[in-house]
C-alpha atoms as a PDB file:
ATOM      1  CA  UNK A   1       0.000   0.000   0.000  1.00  0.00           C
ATOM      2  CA  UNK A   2       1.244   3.750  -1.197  1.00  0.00           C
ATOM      3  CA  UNK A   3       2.876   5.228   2.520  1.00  0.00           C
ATOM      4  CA  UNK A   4       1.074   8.830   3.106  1.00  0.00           C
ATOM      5  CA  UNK A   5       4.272  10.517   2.470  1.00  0.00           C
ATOM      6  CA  UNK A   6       4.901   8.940  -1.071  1.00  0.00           C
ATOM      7  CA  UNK A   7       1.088   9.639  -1.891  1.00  0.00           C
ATOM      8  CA  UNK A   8       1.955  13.363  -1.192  1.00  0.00           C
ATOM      9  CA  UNK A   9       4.651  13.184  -3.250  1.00  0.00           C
ATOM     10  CA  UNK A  10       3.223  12.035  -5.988  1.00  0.00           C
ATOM     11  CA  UNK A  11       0.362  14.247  -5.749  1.00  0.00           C
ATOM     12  CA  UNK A  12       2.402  17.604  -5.553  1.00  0.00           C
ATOM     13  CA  UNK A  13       4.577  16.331  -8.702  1.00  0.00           C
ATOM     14  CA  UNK A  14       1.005  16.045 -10.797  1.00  0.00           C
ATOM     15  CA  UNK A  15       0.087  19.369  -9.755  1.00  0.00           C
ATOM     16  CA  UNK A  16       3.237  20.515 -10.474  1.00  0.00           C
ATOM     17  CA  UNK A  17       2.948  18.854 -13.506  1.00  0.00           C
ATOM     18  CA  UNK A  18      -0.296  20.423 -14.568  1.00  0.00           C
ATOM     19  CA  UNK A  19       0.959  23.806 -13.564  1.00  0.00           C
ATOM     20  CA  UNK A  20       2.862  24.102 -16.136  1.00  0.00           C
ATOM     21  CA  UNK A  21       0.448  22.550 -18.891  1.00  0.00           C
ATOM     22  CA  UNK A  22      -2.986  24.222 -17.924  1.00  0.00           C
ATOM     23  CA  UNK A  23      -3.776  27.639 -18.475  1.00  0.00           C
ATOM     24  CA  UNK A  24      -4.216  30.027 -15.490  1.00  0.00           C
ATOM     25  CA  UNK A  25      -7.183  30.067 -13.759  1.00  0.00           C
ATOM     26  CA  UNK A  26      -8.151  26.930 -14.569  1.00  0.00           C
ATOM     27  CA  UNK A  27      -9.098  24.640 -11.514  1.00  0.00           C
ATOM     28  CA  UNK A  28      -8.243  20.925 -10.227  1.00  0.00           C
ATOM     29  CA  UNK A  29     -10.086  19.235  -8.259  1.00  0.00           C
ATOM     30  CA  UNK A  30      -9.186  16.358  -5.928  1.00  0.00           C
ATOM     31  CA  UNK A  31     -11.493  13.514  -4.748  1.00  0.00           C
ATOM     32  CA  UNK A  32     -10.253  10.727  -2.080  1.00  0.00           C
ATOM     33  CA  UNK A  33     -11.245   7.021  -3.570  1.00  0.00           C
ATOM     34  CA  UNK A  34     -13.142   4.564  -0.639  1.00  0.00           C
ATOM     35  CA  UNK A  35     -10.553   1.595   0.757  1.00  0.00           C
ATOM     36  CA  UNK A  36     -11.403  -0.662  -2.202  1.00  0.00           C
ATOM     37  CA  UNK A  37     -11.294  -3.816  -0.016  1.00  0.00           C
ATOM     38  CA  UNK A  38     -14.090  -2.281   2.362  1.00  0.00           C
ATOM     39  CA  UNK A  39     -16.748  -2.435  -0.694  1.00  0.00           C
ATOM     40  CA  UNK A  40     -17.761  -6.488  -0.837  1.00  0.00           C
ATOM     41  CA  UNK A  41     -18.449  -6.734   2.421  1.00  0.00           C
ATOM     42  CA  UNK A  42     -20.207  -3.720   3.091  1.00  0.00           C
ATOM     43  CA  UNK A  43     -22.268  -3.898   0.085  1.00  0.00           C
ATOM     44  CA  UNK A  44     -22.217  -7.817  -1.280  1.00  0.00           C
ATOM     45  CA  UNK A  45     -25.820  -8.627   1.460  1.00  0.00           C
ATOM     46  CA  UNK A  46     -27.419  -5.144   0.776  1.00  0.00           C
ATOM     47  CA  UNK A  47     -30.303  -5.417  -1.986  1.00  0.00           C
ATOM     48  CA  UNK A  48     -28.929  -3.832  -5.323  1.00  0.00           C
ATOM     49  CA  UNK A  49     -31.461  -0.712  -6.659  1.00  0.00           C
ATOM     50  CA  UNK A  50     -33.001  -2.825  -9.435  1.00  0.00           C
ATOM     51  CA  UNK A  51     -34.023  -5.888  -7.429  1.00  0.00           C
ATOM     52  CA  UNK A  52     -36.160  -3.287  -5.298  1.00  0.00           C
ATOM     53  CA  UNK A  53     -39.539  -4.527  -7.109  1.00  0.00           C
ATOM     54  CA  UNK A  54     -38.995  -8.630  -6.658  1.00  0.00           C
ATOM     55  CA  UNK A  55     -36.461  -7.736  -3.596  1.00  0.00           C
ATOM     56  CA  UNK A  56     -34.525 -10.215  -5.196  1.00  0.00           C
ATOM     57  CA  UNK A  57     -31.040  -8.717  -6.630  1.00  0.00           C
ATOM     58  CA  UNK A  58     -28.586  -7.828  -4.288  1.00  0.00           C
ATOM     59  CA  UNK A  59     -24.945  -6.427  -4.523  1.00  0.00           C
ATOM     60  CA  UNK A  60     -23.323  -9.882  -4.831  1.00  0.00           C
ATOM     61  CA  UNK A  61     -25.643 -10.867  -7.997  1.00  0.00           C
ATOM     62  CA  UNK A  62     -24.677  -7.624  -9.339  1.00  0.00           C
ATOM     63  CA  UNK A  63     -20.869  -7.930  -8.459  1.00  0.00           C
ATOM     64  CA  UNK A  64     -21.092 -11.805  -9.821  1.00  0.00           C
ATOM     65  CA  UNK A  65     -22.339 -10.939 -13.193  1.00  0.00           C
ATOM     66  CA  UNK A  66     -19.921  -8.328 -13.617  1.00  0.00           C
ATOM     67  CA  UNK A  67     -17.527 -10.681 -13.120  1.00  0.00           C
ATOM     68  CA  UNK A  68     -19.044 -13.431 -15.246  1.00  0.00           C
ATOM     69  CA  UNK A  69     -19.562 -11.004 -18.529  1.00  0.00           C
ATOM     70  CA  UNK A  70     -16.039  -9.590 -17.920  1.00  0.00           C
ATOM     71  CA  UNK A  71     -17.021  -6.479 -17.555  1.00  0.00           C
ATOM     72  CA  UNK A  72     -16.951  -5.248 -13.834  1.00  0.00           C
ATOM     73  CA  UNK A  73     -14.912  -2.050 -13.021  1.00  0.00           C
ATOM     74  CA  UNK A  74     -13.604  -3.123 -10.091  1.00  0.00           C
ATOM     75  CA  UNK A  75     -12.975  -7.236 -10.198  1.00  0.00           C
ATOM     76  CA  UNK A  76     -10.504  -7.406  -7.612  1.00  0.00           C
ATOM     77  CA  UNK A  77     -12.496  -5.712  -4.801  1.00  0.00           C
ATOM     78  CA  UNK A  78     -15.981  -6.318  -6.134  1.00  0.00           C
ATOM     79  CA  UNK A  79     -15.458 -10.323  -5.527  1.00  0.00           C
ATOM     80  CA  UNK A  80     -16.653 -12.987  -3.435  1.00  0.00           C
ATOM     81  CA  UNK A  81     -13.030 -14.504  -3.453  1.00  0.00           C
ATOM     82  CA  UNK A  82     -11.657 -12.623  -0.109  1.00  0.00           C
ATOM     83  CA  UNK A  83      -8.250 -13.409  -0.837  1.00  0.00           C
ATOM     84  CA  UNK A  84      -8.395 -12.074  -4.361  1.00  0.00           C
ATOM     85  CA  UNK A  85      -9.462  -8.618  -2.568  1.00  0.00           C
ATOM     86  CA  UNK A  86      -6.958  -9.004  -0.345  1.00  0.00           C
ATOM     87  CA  UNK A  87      -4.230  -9.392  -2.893  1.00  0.00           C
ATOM     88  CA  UNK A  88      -5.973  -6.191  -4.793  1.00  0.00           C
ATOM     89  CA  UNK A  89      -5.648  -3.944  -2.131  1.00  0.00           C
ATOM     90  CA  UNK A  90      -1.575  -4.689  -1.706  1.00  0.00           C
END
């Protein structure tokens, strides 16, 4: 996992970066991204917003068809297989 103080680093050399690409004024904005290995098991038991009518679809059946059509965004965190998430998030 990326120590706070190389994060930092690395963030202050894109800015830098940009500084000297962008034209003035213009604006950056920064967002913090969730603990990837935190999502499955928060969300995997909660029902999904489209099995709200049959209350039938929940994040895991979401997460496992992702997986199964090769299209998920996230396949190492948004998996059943713990120690694939675990290995994701190092």
């Amino acid at each position: 996992m990326t120590t706070p103080e190389t994060f930092r680093k690395n963030v202050v050399q894109v800015l830098e970066s940009l500084e000297a690409i962008l034209p003035a004024g213009s604006h950056v904005v920064l967002i913090g991204l969730v603990d990837g290995g935190l999502i499955y098991p928060i969300m995997a038991d909660r029902l999904h917003p489209i099995g709200q009518v049959g209350n039938n679809v929940y994040y895991h059946d979401v997460y496992n068809w992702f997986n199964c059509m090769e299209i998920g965004p996230c396949v190492g965190w948004m998996n059943s297989n713990a120690t694939l998430r675990k290995i994701t998030s190092q």
